[in-house]
Protein backbone atom coordinates (compact mmCIF):
# COMPACT_ATOMS: atom_id res chain seq x y z
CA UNK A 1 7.95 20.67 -20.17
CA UNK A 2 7.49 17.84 -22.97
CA UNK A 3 5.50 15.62 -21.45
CA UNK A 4 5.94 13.67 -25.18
CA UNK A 5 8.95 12.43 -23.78
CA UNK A 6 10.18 9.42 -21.57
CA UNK A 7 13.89 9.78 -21.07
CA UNK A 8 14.50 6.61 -19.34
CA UNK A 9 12.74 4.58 -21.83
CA UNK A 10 14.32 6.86 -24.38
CA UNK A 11 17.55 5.29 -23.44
CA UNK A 12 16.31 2.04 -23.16
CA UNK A 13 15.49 1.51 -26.34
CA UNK A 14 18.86 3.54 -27.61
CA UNK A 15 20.61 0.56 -25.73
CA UNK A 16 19.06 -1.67 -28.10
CA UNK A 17 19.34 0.53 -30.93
CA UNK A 18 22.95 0.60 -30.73
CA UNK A 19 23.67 -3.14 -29.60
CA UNK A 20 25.52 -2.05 -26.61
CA UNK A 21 27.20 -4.87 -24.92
CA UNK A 22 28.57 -4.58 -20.98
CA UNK A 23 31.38 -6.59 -19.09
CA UNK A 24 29.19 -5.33 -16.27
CA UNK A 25 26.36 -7.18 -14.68
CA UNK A 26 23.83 -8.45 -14.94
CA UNK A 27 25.49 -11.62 -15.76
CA UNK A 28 22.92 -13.19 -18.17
CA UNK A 29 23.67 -10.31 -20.77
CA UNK A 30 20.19 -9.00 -21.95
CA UNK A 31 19.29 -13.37 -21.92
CA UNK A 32 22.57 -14.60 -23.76
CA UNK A 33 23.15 -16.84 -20.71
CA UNK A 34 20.06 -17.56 -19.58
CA UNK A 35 18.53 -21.12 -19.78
CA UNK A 36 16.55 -21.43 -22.79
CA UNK A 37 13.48 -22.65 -20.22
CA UNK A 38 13.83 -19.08 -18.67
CA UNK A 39 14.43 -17.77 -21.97
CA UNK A 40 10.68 -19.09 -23.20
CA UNK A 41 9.19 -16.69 -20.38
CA UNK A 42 11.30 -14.01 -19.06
CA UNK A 43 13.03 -13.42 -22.98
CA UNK A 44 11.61 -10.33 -23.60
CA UNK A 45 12.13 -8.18 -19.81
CA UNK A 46 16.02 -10.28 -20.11
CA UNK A 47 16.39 -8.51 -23.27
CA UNK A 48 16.19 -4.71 -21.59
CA UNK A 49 17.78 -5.87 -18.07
CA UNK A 50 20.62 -3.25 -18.05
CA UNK A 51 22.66 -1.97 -15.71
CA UNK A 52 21.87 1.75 -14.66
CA UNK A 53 25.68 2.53 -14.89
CA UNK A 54 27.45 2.27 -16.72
CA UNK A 55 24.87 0.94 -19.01
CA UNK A 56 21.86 2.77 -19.80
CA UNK A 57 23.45 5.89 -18.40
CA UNK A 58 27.26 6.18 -18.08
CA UNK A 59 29.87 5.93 -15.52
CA UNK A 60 28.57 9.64 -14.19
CA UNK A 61 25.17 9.36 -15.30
CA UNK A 62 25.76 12.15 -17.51
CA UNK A 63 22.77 11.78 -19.68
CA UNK A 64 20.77 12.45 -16.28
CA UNK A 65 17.86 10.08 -18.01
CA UNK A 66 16.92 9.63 -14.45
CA UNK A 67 16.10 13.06 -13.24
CA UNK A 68 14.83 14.42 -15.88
CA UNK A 69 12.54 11.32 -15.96
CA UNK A 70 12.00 12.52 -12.05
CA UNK A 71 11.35 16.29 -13.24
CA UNK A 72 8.79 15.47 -15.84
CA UNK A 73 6.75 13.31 -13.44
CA UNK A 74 6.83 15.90 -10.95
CA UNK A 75 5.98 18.96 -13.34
CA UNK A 76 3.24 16.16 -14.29
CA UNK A 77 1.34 16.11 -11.37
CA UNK A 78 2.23 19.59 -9.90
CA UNK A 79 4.67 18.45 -7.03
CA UNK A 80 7.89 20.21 -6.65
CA UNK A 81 9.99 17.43 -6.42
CA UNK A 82 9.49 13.48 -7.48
CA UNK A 83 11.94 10.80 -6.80
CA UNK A 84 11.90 7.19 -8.39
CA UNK A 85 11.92 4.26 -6.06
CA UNK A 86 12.33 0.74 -7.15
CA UNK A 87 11.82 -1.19 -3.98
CA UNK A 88 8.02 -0.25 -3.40
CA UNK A 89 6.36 2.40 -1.27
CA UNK A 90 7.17 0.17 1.75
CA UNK A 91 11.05 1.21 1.62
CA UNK A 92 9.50 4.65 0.07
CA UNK A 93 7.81 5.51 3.49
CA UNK A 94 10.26 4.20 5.32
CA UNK A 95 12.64 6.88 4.10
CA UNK A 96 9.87 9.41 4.68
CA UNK A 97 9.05 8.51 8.21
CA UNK A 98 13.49 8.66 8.88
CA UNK A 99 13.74 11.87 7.15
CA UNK A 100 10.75 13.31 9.30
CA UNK A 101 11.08 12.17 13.01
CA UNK A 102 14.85 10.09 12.67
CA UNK A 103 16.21 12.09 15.43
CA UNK A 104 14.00 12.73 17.77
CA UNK A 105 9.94 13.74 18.78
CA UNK A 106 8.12 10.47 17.48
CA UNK A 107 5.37 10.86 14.51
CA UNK A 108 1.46 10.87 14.70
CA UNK A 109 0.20 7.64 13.30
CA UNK A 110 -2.97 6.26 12.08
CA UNK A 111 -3.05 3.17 13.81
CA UNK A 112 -4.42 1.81 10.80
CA UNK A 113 -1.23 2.00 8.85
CA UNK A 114 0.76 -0.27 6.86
CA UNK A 115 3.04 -2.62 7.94
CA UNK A 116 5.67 -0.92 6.30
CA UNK A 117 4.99 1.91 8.92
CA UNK A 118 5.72 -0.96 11.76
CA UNK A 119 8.78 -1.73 10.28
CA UNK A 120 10.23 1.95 9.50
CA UNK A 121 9.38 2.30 13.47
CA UNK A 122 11.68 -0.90 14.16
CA UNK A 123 14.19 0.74 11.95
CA UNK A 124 14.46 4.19 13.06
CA UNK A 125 13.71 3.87 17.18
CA UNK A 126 11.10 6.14 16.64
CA UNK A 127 8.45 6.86 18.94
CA UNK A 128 5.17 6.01 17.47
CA UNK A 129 1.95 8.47 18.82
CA UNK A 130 -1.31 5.96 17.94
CA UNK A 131 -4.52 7.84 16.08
CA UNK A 132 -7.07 4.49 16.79
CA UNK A 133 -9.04 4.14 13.04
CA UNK A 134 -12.74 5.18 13.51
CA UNK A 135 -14.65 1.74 13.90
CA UNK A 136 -18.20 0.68 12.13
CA UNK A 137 -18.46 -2.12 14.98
CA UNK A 138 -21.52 -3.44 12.79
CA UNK A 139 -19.98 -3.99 10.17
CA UNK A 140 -16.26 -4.56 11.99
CA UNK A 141 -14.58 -2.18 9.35
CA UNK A 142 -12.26 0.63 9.83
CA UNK A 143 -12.28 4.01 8.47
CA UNK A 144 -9.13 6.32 8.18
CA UNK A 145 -8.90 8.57 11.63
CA UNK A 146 -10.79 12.05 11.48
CA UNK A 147 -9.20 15.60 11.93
CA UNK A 148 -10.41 16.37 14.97
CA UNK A 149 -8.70 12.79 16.00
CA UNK A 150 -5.22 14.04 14.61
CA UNK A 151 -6.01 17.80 16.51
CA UNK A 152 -6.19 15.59 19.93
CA UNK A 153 -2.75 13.65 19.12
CA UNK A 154 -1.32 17.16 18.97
CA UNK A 155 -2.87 18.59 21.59
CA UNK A 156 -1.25 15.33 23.59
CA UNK A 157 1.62 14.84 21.88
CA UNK A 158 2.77 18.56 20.56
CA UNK A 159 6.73 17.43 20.52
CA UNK A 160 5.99 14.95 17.72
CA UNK A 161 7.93 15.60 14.42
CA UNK A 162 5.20 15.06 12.22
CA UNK A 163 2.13 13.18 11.43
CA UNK A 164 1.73 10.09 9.07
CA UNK A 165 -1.78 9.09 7.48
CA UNK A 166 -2.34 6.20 5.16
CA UNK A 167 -5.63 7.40 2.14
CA UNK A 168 -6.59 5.86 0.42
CA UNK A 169 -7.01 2.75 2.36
CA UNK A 170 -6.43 -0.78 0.87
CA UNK A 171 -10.57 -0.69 0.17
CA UNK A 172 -10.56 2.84 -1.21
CA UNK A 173 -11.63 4.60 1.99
CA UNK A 174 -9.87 8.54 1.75
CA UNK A 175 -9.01 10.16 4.79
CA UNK A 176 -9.77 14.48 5.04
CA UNK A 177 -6.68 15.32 3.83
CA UNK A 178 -7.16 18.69 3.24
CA UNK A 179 -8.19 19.85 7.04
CA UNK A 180 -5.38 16.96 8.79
CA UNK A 181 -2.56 18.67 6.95
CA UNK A 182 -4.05 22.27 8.04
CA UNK A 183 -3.96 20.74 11.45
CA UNK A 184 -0.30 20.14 10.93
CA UNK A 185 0.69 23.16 8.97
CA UNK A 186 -0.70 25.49 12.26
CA UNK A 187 2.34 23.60 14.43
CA UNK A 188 5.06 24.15 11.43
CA UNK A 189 5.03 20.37 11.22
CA UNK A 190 4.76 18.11 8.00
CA UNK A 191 2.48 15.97 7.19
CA UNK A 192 3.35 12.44 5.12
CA UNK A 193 0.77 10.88 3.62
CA UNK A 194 1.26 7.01 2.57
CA UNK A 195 -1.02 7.27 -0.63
CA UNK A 196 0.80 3.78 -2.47
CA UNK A 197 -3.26 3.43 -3.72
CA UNK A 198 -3.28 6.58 -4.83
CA UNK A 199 -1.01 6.94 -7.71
CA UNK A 200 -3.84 7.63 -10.50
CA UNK A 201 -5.68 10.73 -8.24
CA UNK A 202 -4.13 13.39 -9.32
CA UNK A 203 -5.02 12.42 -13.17
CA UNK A 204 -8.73 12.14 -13.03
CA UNK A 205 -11.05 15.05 -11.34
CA UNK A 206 -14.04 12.90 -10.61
CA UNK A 207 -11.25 10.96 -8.07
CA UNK A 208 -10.93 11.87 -4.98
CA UNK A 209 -8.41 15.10 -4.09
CA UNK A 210 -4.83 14.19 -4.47
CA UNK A 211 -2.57 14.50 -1.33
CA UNK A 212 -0.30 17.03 -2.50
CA UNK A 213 -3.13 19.42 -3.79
CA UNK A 214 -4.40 18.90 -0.39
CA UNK A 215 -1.58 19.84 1.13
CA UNK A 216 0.09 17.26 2.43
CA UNK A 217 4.08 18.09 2.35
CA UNK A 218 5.47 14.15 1.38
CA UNK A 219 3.11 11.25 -0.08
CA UNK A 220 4.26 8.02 -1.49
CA UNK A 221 2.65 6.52 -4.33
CA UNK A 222 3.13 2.69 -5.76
CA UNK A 223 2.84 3.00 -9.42
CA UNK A 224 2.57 -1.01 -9.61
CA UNK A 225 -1.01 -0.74 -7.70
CA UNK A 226 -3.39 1.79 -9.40
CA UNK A 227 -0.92 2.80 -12.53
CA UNK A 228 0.72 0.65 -14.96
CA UNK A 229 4.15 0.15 -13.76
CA UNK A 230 5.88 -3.57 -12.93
CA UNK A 231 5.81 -4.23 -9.13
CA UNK A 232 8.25 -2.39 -6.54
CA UNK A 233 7.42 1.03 -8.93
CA UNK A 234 7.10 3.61 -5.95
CA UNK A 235 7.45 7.79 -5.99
CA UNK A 236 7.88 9.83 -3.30
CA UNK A 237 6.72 13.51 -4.08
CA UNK A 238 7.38 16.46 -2.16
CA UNK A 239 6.46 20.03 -1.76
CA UNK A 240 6.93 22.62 0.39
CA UNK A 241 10.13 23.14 3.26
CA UNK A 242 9.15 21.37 5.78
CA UNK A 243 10.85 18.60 5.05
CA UNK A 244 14.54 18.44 4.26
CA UNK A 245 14.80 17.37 0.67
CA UNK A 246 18.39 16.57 0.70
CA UNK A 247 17.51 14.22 4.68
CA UNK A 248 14.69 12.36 2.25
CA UNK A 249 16.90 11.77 -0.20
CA UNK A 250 19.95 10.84 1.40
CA UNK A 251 17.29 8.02 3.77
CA UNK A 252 16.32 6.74 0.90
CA UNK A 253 19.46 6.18 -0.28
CA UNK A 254 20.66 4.41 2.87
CA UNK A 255 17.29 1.72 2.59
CA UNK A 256 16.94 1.18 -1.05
CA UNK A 257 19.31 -1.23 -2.96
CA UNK A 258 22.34 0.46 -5.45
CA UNK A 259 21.39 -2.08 -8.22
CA UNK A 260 18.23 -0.61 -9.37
CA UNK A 261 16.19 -2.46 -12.14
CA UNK A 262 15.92 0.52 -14.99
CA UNK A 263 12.86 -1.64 -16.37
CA UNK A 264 10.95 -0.37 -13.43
CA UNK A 265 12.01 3.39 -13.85
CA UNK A 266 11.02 2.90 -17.18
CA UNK A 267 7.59 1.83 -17.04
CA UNK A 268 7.09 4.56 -13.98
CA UNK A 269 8.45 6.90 -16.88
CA UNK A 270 6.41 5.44 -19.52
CA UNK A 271 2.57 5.55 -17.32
CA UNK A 272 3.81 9.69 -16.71
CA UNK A 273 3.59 9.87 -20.48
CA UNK A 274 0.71 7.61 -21.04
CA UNK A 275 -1.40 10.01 -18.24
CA UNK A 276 -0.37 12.85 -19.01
CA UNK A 277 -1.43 12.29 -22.25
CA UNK A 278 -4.43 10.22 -22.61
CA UNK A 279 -5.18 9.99 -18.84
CA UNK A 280 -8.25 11.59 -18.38
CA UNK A 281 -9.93 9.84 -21.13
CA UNK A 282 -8.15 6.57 -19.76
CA UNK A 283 -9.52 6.96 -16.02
CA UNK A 284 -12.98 8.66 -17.73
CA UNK A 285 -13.52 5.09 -19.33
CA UNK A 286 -12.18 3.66 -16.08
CA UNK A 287 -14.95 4.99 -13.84
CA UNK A 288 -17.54 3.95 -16.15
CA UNK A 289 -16.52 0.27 -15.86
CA UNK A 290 -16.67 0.68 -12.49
CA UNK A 291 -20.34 1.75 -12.48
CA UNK A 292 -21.48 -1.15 -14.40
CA UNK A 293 -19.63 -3.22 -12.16
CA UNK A 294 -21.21 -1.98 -9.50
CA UNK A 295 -24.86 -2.20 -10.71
CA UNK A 296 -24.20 -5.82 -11.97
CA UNK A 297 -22.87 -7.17 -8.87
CA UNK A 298 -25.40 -5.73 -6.99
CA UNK A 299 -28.10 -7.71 -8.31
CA UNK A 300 -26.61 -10.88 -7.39
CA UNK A 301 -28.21 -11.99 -4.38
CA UNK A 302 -26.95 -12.09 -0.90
CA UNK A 303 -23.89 -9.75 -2.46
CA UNK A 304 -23.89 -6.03 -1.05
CA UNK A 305 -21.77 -3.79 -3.24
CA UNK A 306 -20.72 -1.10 -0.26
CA UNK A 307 -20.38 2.09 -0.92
CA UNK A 308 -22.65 5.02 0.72
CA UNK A 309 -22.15 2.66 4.19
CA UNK A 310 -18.38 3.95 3.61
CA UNK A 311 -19.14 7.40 3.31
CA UNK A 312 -20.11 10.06 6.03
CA UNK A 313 -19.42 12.01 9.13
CA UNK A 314 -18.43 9.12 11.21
CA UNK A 315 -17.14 7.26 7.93
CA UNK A 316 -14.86 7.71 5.42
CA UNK A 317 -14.39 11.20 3.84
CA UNK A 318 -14.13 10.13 0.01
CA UNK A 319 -14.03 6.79 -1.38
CA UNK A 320 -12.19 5.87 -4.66
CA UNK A 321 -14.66 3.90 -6.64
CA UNK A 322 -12.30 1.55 -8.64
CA UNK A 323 -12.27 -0.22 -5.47
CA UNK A 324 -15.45 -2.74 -5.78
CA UNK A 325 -15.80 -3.73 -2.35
CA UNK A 326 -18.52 -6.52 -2.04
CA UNK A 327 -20.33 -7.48 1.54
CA UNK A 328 -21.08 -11.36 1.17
CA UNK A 329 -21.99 -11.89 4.84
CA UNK A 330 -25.40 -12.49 3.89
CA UNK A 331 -24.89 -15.72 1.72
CA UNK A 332 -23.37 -17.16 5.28
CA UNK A 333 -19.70 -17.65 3.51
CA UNK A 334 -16.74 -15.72 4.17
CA UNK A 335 -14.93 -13.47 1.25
CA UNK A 336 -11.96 -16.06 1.82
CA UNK A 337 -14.40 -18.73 1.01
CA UNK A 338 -15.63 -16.48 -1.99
CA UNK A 339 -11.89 -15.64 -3.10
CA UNK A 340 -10.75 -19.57 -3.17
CA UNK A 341 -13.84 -20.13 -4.96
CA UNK A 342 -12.89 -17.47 -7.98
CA UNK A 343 -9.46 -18.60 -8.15
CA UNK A 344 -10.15 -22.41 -8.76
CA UNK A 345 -13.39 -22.59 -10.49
CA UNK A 346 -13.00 -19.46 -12.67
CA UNK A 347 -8.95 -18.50 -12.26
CA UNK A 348 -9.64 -15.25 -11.45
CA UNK A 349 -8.32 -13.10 -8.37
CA UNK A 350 -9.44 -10.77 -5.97
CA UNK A 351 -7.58 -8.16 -4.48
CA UNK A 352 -8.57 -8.29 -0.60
CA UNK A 353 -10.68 -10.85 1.68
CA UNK A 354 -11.64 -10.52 5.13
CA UNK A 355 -14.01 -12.35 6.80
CA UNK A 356 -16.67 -11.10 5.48
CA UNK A 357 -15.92 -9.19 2.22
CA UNK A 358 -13.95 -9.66 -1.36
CA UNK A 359 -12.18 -6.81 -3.40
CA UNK A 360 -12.22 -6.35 -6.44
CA UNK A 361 -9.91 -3.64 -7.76
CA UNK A 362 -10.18 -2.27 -10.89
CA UNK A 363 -8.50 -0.05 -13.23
CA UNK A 364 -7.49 1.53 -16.68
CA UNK A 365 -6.92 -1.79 -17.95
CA UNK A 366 -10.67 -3.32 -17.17
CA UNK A 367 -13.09 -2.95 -19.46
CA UNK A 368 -16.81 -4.72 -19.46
CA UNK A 369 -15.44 -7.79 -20.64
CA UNK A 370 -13.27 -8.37 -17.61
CA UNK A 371 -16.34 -7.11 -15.58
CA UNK A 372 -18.81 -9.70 -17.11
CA UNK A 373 -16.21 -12.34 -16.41
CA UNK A 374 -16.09 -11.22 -12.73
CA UNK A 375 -20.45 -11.11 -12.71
CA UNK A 376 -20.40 -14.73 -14.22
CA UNK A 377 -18.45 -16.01 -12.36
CA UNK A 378 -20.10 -14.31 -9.28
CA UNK A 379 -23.25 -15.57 -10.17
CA UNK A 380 -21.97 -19.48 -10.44
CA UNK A 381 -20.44 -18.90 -7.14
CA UNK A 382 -23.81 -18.12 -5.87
CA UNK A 383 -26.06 -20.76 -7.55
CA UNK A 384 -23.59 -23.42 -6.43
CA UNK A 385 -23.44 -22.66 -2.52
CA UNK A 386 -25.49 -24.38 -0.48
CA UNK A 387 -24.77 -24.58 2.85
CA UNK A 388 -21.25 -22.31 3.39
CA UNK A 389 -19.05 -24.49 6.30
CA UNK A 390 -19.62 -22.70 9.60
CA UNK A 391 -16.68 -20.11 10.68
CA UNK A 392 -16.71 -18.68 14.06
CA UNK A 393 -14.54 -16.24 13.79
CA UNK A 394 -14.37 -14.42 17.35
CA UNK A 395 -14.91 -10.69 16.28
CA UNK A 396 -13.00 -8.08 18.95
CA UNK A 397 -14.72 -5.16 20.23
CA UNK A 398 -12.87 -1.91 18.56
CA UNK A 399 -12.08 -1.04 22.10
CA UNK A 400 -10.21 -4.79 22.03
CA UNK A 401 -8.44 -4.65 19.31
CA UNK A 402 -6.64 -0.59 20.74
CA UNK A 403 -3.41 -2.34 22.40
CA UNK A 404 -1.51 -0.48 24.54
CA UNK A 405 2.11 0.66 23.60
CA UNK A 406 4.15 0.14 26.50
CA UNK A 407 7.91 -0.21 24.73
CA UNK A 408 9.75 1.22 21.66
CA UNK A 409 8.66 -1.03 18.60
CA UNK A 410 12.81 -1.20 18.08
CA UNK A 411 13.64 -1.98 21.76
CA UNK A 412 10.62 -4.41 21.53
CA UNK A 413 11.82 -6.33 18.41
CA UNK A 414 15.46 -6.25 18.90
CA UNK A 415 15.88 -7.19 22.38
CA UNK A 416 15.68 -10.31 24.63
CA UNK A 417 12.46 -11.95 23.13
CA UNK A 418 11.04 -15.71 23.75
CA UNK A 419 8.44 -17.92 21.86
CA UNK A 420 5.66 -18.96 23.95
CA UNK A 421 2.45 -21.16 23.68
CA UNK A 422 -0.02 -18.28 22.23
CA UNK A 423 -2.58 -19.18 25.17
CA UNK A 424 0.62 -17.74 27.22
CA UNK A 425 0.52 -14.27 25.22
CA UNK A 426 -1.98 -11.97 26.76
CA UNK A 427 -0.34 -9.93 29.22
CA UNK A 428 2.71 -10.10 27.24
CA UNK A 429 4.59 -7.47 25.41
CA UNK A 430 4.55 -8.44 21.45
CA UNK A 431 8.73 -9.21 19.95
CA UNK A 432 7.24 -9.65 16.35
CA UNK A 433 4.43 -8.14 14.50
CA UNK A 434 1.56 -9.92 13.33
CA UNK A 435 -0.57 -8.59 10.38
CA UNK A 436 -3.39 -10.18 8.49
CA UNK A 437 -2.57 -9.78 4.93
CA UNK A 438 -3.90 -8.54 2.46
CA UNK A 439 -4.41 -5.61 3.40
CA UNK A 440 -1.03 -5.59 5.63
CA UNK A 441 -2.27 -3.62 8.79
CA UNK A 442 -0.64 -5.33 11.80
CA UNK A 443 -3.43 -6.46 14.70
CA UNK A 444 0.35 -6.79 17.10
CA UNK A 445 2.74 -4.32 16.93
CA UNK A 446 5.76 -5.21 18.59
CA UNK A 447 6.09 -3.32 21.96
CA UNK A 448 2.14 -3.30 22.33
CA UNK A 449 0.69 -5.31 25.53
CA UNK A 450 -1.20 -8.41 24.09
CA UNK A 451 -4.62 -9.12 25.14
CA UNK A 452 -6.80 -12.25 24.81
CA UNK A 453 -9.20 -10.95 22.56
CA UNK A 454 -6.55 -10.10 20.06
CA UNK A 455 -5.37 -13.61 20.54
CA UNK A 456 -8.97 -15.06 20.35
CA UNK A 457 -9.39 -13.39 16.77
CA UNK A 458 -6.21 -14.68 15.23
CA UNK A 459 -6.79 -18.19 16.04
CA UNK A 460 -9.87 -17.93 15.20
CA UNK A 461 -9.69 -16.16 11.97
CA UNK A 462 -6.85 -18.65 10.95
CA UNK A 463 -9.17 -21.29 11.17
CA UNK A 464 -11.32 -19.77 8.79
CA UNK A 465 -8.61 -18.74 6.21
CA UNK A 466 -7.12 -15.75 7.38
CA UNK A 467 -3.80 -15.37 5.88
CA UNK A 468 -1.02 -14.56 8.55
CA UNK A 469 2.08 -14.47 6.83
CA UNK A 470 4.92 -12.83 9.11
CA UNK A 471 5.34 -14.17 12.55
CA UNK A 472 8.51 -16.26 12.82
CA UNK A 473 5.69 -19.13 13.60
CA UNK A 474 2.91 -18.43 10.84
CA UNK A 475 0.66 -20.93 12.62
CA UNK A 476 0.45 -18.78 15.32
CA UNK A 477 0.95 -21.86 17.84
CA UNK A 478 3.76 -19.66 19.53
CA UNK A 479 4.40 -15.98 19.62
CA UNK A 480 7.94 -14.00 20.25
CA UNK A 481 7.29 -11.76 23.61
CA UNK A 482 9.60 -9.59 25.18
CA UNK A 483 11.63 -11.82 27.48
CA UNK A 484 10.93 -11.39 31.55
């Protein structure tokens, strides 16, 4: 195929070209109606805010700019199949997990999955099967769950439709792909991989193995987080027959909305190009940043740069190294402390914080200039701390923090609920999830039976900057329970 090509943003810039004008939406007309104030900073993405159809394409999409866009980015990374999302990889796996296990059997979860994985189990009634994350209780970190983990979900739960796994992790942590989809493939049953970090893997060989040449049968990828697409970018690819193409399709068309914004297919269409192209070199350059990072930021005292403590048989089977995860535990502050820091002093941000850690993700676009800004700024962090405000943050045992499902996540969230004092939660079943974000993996899922050291943690880890943004009360003084 002609990988010199990007159809969609082909037509894009035809529209221009040829001064099209629609009596269609969107009403602003490519920024003729917008407010000059909006004008000043949204001009330019006004100017090529089309309407799919008719607009860039017309009435009956005849140009198919779309699917041949889809065609090339699939023929680009060896899938059989790609299709375009433009409401993120948190509608994309939605539609994956429907398509899969919608009727009936329940899916095999890593218990460390996205929220979006809560939320397409609230959706769809389906039965969720929990794989616990493997647990470095010294260093309270998760680590995607291991085969043999995902062999013993079968071996309990051999009905189930499927089996979902989330690698890489938010930190760059890469489950064994390879030998959970082999698992899978010796019941006939698929395996979906939620790989939104992973969109850049299969472009670079020194990253680690892609999902679909591992075998995996669906993954979803958010071009927005590791590519160079606008946000809400997602692709589902797909390979193989055990999953109904037309069902995944047809899901996806029942979540996502029917006014797509073309700028996003475009720029998904436009990074295809751009790796397919120059993408080795690109990444190449890439992981070489990443090194010096890595040797920079380890000097700085009290600052750990992690990265053979996430690898190994108990750990993490791969690890992509763009993600420049830093253990500041030693200084005495927390990464939220760190991150706060960064953002007012130097205006830069990091990607994740936890309690004990800040993220720095990096990608095609750093260079050692952006590093050395991050290492400066690092460094004045350090010299100016003295002595970091005390946070007691009440750290569950692994064993703790493995609630027990006792309702459907749907029946759980949709049915009589109640708000009560959160001392009142433990020995409750959960309404409403509740997930520490960044990253976005719940600690409550609703239909799981509370305890009080789940309870302790949150209050605790509030207090210390925690960020807790969906329960209907995001001060977590009440919490929605199933109603007695």
């Amino acid at each position: 195929m002609d990988h010199s090509r990007a159809p969609v943003l082909e037509a894009l810039a035809d529209y221009q070209r040829l001064g099209r004008y629609g009596f269609t939406p969107p009403g602003h007309r490519q920024g003729r109606g917008a407010d000059p104030r909006v004008l000043d900073v949204l001009g330019g993405a006004l100017a090529v805010d089309v309407l799919a159809g008719p607009g860039l394409d017309d009435r009956l999409a005849r140009g198919n700019y779309l699917g041949d866009a889809e065609e090339l980015m699939a023929d680009a990374v060896g899938a059989e199949m790609a299709f375009f999302s433009t409401c993120g990889s948190s509608l994309s796996v939605k539609a994956a997990m429907m398509a899969v296990a919608g009727h009936d059997g329940g899916l095999i979860l890593g218990r460390d999955s996205h929220k979006s994985v809560t939320a397409g189990l609230i959706f769809s009634g389906v039965q969720p099967h929990w794989v616990p994350p493997r647990w470095d209780a010294e260093r309270h970190f998760s680590h995607p769950p291991s085969p043999q983990q995902v062999r013993e979900a079968w071996e309990r739960h051999p009905d189930a439709a499927g089996a979902l796994i989330v690698s890489p992790s938010p930190y760059g942590t890469c489950a064994d792909i390879e030998a959970i989809a082999e698992i899978c493939h010796e019941r006939g049953k698929p395996l979906i991989v939620d790989e939104a970090w992973g969109a850049h893997l299969p472009f670079h060989s020194d990253l680690p193995t892609w999902a679909m040449d591992a075998g995996a049968d669906v993954c979803v990828v958010s071009v927005h987080k590791m590519g160079a697409g606008f946000e809400q970018g997602s692709v589902f690819h797909v390979q193989g027959d055990l999953v109904d193409r037309g069902k995944l399709k047809l899901c996806a068309d029942l979540l996502m909305t029917t006014s797509p914004n073309v700028l996003l297919y475009a720029a998904i269409d436009g990074w295809r190009r751009q790796m397919v192209e120059h993408g080795a070199e690109l990444l190449s350059a890439a992981l070489e940043t990443a090194r010096h990072a890595r040797t920079a930021l380890s000097r700085i005292p009290g600052i750990e740069v992690m990265e053979d403590q996430l690898l190994g048989v108990e750990a993490s089977h791969d690890l992509d190294r763009l993600q420049v995860l830093m253990d500041v535990s030693a200084t005495g502050a927390s990464g939220y402390e760190v991150a706060d820091w960064l953002r007012e002093h130097r205006h830069i941000d990091m990607g994740h914080s936890d309690h004990r850690r800040t993220l720095a993700t990096l990608s095609m676009a750093d260079d050692k200039s952006t590093v050395d800004a991050l290492v400066d700024a690092l460094i004045a962090w350090r010299t100016q701390l003295k002595e970091p405000a005390p946070h007691e943050i009440a750290l569950p045992s692994p064993r703790d923090l493995e609630l027990e499902t006792v309702m459907l996540p749907r029946e759980a969230f949709f049915g009589p609920c109640e708000a009560v004092p959160i001392e009142q939660a433990p020995g409750r079943i959960a309404a409403e999830q509740v997930t520490p974000y960044p990253p976005g993996i719940p600690v409550i899922v609703p239909g799981e039976l509370i305890d009080r050291a789940v309870i302790d943690y949150l209050r605790t880890g509030l207090e210390a900057g925690l960020n807790v943004p969906d329960p209907a009360d995001p001060k977590l003084n009440t919490l929605r329970v199933v109603a007695r």
